[in-house]
N, C-alpha and C. Protein backbone atom coordinates (compact mmCIF):
# COMPACT_ATOMS: atom_id res chain seq x y z
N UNK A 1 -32.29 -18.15 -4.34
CA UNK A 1 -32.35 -19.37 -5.11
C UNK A 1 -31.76 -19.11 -6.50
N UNK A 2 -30.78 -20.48 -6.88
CA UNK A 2 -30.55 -19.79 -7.99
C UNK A 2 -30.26 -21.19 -8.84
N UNK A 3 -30.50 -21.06 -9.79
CA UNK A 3 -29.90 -22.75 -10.94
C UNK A 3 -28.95 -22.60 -11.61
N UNK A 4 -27.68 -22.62 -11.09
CA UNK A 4 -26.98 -22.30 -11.47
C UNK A 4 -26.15 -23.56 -12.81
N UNK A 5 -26.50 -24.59 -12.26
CA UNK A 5 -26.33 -25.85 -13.42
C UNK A 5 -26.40 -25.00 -14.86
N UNK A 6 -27.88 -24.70 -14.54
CA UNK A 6 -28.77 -23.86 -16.35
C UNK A 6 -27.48 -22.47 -16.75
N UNK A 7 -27.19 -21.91 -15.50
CA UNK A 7 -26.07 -20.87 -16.66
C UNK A 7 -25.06 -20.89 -16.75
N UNK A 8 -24.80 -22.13 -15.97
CA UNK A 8 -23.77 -22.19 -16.68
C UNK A 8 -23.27 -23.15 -17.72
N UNK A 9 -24.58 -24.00 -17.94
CA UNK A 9 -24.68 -24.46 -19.49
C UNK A 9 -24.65 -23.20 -20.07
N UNK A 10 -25.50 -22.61 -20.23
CA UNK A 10 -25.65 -21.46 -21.07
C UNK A 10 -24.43 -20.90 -21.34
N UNK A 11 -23.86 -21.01 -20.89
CA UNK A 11 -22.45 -19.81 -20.91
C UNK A 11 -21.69 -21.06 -21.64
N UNK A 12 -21.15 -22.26 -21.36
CA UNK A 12 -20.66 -23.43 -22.15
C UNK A 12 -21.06 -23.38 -23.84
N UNK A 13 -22.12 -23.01 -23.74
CA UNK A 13 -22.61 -23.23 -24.96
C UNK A 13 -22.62 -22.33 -25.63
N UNK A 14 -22.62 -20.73 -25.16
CA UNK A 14 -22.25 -19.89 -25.86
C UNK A 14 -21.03 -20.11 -26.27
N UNK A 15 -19.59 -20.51 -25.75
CA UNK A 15 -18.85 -20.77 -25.85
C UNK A 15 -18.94 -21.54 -27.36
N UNK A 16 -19.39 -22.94 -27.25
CA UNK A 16 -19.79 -23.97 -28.54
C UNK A 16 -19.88 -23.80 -29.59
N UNK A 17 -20.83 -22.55 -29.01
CA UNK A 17 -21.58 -22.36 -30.76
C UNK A 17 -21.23 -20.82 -31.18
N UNK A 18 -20.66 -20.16 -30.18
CA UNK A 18 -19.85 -19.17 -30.76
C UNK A 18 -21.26 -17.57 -30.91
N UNK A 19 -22.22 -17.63 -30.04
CA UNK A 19 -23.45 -16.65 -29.87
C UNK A 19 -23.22 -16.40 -28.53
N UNK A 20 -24.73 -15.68 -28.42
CA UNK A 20 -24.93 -15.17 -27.39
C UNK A 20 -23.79 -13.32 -27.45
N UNK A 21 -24.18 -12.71 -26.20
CA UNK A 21 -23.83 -11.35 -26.32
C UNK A 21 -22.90 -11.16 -25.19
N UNK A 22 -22.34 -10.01 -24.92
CA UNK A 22 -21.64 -9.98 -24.06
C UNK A 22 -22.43 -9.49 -22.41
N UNK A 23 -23.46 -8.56 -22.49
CA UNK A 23 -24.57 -8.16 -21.66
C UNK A 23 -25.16 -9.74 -21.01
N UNK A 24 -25.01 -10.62 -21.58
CA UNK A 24 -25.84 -11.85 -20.67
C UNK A 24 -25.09 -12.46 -20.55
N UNK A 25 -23.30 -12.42 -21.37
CA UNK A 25 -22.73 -13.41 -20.18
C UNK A 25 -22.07 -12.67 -18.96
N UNK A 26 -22.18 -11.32 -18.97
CA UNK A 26 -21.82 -10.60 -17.66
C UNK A 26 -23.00 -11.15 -17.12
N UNK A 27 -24.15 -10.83 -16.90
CA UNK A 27 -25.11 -11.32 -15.98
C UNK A 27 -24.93 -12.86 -15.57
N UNK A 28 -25.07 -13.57 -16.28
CA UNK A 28 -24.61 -15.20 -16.05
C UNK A 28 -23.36 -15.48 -15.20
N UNK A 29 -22.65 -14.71 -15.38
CA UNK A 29 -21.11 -14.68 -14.67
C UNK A 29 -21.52 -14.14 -13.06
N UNK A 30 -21.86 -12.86 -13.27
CA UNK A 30 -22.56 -12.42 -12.01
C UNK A 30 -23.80 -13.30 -11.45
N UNK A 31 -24.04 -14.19 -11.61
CA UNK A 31 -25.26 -14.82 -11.13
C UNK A 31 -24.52 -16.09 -10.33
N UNK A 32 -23.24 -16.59 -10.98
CA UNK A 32 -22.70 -17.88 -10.46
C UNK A 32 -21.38 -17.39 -9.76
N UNK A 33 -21.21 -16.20 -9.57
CA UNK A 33 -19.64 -15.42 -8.45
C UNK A 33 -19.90 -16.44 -7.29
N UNK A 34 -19.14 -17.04 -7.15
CA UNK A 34 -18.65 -17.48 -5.45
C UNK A 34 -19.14 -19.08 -5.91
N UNK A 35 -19.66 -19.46 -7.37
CA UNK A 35 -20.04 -20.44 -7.37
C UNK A 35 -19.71 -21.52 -8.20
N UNK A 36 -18.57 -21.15 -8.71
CA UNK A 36 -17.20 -21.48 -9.79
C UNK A 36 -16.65 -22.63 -9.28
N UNK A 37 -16.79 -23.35 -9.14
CA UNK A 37 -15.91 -25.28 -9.15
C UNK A 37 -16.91 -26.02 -9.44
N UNK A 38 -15.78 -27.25 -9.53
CA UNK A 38 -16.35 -28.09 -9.89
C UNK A 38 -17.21 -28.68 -11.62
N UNK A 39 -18.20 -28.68 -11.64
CA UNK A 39 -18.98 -29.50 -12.82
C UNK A 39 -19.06 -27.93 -13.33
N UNK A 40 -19.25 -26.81 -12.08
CA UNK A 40 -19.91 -25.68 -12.84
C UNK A 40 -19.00 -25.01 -13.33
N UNK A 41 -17.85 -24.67 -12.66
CA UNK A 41 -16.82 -24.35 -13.58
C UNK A 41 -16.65 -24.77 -14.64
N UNK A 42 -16.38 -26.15 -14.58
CA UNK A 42 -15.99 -26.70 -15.89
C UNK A 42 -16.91 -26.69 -17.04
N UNK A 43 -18.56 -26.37 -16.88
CA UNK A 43 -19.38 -26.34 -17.97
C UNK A 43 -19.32 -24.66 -18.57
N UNK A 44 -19.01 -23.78 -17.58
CA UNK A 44 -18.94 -22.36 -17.83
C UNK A 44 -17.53 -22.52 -19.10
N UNK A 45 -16.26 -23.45 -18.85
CA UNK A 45 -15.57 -23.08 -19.69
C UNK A 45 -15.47 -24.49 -20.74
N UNK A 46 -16.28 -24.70 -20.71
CA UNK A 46 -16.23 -26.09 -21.88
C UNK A 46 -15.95 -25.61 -23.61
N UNK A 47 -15.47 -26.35 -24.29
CA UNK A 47 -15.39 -25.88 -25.66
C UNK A 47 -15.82 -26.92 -26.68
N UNK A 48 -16.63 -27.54 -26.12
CA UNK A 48 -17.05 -28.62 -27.05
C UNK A 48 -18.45 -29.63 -26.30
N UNK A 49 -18.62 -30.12 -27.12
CA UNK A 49 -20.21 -30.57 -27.00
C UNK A 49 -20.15 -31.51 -26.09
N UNK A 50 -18.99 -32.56 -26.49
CA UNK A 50 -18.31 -33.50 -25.39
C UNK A 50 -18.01 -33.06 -24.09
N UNK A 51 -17.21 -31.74 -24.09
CA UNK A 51 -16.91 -31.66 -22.75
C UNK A 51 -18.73 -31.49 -21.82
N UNK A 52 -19.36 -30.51 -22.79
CA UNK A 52 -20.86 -30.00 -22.12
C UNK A 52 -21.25 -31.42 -21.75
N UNK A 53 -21.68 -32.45 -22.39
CA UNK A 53 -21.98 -33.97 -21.93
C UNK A 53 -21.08 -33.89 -20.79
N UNK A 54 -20.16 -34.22 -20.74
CA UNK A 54 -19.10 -34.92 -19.54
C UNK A 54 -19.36 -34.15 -18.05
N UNK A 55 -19.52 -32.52 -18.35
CA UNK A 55 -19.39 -31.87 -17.09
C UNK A 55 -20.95 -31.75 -16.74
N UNK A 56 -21.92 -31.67 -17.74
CA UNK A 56 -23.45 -31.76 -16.87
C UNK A 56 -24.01 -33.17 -16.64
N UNK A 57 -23.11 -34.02 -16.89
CA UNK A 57 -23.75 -35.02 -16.33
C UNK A 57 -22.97 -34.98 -14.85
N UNK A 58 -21.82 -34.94 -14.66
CA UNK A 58 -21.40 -34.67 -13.31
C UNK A 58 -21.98 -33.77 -12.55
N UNK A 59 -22.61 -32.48 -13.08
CA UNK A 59 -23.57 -31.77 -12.26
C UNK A 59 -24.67 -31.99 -11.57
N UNK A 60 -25.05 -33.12 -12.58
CA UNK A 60 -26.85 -33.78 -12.27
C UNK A 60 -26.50 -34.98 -11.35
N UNK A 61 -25.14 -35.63 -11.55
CA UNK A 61 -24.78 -36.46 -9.83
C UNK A 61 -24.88 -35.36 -9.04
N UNK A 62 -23.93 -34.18 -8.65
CA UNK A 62 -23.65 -33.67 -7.53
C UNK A 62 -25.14 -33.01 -7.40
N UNK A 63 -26.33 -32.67 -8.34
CA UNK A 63 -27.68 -32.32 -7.82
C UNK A 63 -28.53 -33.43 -7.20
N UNK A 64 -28.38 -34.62 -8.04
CA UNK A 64 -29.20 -35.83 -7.24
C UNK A 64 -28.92 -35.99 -5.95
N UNK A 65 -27.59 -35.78 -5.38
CA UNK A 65 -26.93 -36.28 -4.07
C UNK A 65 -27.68 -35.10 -3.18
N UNK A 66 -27.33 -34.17 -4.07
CA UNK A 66 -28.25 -32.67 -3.00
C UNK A 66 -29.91 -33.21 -2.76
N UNK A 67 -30.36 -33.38 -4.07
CA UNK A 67 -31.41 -33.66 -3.58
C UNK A 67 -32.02 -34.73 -3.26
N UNK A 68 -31.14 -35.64 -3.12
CA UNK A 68 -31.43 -36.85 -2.03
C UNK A 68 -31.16 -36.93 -0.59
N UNK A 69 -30.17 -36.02 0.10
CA UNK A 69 -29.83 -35.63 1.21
C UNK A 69 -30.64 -34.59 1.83
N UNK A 70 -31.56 -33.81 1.28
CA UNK A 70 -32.61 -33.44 1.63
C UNK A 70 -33.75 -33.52 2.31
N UNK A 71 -34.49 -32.64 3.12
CA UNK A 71 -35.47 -33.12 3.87
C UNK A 71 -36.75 -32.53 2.98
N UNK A 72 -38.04 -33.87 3.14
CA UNK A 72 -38.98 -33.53 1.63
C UNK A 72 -39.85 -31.90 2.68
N UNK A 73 -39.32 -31.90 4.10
CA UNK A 73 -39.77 -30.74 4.46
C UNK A 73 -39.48 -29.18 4.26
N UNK A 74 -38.14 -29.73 4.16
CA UNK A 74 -37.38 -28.28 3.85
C UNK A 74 -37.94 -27.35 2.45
N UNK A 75 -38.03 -25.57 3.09
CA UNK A 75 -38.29 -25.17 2.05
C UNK A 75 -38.18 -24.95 0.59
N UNK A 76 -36.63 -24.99 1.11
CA UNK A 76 -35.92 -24.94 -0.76
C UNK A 76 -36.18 -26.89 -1.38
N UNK A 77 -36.68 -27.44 -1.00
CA UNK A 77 -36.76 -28.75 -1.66
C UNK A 77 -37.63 -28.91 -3.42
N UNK A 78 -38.46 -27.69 -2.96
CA UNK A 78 -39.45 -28.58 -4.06
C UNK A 78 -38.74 -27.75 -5.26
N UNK A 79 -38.11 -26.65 -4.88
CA UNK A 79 -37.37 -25.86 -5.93
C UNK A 79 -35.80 -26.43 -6.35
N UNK A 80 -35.33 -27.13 -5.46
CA UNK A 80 -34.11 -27.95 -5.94
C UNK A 80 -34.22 -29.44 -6.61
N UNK A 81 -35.79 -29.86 -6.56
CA UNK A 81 -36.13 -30.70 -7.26
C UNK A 81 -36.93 -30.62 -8.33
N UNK A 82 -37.23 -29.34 -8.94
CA UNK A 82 -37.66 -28.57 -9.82
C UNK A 82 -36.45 -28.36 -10.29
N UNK A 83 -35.18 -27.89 -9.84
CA UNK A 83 -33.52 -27.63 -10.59
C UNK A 83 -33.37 -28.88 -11.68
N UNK A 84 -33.23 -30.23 -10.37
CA UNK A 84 -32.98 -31.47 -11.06
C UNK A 84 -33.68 -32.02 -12.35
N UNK A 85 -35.38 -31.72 -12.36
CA UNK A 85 -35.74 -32.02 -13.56
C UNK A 85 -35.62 -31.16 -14.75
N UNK A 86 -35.38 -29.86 -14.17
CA UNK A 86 -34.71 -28.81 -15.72
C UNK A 86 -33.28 -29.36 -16.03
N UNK A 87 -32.43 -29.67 -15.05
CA UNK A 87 -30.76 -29.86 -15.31
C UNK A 87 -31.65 -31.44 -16.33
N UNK A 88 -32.23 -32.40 -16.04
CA UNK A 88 -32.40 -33.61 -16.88
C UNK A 88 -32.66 -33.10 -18.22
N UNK A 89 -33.76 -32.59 -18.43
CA UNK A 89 -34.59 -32.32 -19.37
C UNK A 89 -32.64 -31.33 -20.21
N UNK A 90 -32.23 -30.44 -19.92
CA UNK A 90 -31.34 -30.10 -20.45
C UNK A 90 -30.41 -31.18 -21.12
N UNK A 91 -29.77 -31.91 -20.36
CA UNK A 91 -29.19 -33.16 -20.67
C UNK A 91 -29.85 -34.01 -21.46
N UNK A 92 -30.78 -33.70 -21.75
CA UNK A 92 -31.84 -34.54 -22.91
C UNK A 92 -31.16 -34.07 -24.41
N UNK A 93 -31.34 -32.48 -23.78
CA UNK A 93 -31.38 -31.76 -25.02
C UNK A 93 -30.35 -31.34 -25.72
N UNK A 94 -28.94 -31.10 -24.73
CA UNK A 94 -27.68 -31.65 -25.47
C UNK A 94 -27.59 -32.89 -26.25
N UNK A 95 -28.02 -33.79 -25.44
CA UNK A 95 -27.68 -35.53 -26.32
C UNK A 95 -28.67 -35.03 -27.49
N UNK A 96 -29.35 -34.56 -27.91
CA UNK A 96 -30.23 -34.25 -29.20
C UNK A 96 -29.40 -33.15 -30.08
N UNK A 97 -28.77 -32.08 -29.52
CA UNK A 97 -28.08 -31.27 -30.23
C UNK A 97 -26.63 -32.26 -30.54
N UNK A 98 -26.18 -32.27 -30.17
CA UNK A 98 -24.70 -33.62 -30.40
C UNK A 98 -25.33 -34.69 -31.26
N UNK A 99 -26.19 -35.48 -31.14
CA UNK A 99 -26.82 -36.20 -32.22
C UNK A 99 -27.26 -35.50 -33.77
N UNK A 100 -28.00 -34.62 -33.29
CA UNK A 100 -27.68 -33.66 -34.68
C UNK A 100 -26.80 -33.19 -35.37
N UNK A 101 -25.67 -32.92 -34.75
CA UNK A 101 -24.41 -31.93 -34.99
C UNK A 101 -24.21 -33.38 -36.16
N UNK A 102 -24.14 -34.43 -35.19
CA UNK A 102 -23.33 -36.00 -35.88
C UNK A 102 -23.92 -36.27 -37.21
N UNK A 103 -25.06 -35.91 -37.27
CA UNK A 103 -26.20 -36.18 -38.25
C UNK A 103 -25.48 -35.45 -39.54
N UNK A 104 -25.54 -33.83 -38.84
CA UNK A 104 -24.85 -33.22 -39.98
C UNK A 104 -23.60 -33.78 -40.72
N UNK A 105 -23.06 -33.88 -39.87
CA UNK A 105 -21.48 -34.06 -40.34
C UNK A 105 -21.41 -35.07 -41.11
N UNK A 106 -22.65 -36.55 -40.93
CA UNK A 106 -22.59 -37.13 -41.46
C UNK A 106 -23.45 -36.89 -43.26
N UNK A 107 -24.49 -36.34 -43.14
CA UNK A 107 -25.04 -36.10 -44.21
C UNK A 107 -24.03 -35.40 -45.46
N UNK A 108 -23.10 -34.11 -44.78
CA UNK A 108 -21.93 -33.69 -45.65
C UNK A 108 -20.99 -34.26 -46.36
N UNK A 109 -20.65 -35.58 -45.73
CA UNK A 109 -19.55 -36.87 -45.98
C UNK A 109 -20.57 -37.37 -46.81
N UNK A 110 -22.01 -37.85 -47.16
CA UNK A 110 -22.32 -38.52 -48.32
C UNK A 110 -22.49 -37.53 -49.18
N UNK A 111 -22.76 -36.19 -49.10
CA UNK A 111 -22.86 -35.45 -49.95
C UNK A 111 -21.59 -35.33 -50.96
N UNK A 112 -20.31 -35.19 -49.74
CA UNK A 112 -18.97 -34.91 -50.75
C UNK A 112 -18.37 -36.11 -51.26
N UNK A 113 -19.08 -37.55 -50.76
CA UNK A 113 -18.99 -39.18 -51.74
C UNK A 113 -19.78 -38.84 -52.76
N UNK A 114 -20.73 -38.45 -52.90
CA UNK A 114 -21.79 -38.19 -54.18
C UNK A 114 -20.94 -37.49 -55.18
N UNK A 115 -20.86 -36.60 -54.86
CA UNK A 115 -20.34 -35.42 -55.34
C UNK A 115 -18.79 -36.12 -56.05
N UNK A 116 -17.92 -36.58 -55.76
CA UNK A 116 -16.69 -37.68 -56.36
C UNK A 116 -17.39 -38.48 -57.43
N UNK A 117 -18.72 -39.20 -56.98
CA UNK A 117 -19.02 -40.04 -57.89
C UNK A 117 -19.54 -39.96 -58.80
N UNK A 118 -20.11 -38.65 -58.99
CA UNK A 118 -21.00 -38.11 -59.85
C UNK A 118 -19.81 -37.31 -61.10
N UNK A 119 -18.61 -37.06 -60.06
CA UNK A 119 -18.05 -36.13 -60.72
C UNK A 119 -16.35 -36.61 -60.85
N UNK A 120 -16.25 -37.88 -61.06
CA UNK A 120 -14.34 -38.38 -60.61
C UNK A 120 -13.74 -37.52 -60.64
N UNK A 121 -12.61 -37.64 -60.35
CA UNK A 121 -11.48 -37.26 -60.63
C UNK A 121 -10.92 -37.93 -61.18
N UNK A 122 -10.09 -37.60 -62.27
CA UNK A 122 -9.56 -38.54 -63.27
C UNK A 122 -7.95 -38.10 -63.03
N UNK A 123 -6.61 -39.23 -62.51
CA UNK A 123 -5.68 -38.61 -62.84
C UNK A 123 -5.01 -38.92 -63.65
């Protein structure tokens, strides 16, 4: 069993934000071998917060479909529907980090209007 959605956000986002080590994205890499297309590929090599939105929400379709095609008997079920509510709850938590990022960017832009007005430029 493996969630692979989760590392390869992780690995996207190391990407993003420019962390993480090289020891865990070998492991992360080795954890998703043979498991590279698609949403997961594309979140393993994302470079931006946008792309991470765009490709895990396509992940959490291609998990809903899995785990709607499912039998509620089958063993791996309750653990692929345990995937789906971590892949959500993740997707929560990007749209909160991207909302923040925006936050920032925006707080800096009144800072450097303040900062003009407080201080003209005279030419």
């Amino acid at each position: 069993m493996s969630c692979h959605e989760i590392e390869a956000l992780r690995l996207g986002l190391m990407n993003v934000l420019g962390v993480g080590d090289q020891s865990t994205r070998d492991h992360a890499e080795k954890e998703l071998e043979g498991h590279l297309e698609g949403p997961i590929e594309a979140l393993v090599e994302a470079e931006s917060l946008t792309a991470i939105e765009r490709h895990l929400d396509a992940a959490l379709v291609d998990l809903e479909e899995e785990v709607a095609g499912m039998d509620t008997d089958d063993p791996e079920y309750d653990y692929t529907q345990g995937r789906l509510l971590e892949v959500r709850n993740a997707e929560r938590t990007i749209q909160r980090l991207t909302a923040q990022g925006e936050s920032i960017v925006d707080g800096l832009g009144e800072s450097h209007d303040m900062l003009h007005e407080t201080f003209p430029v005279e030419d």
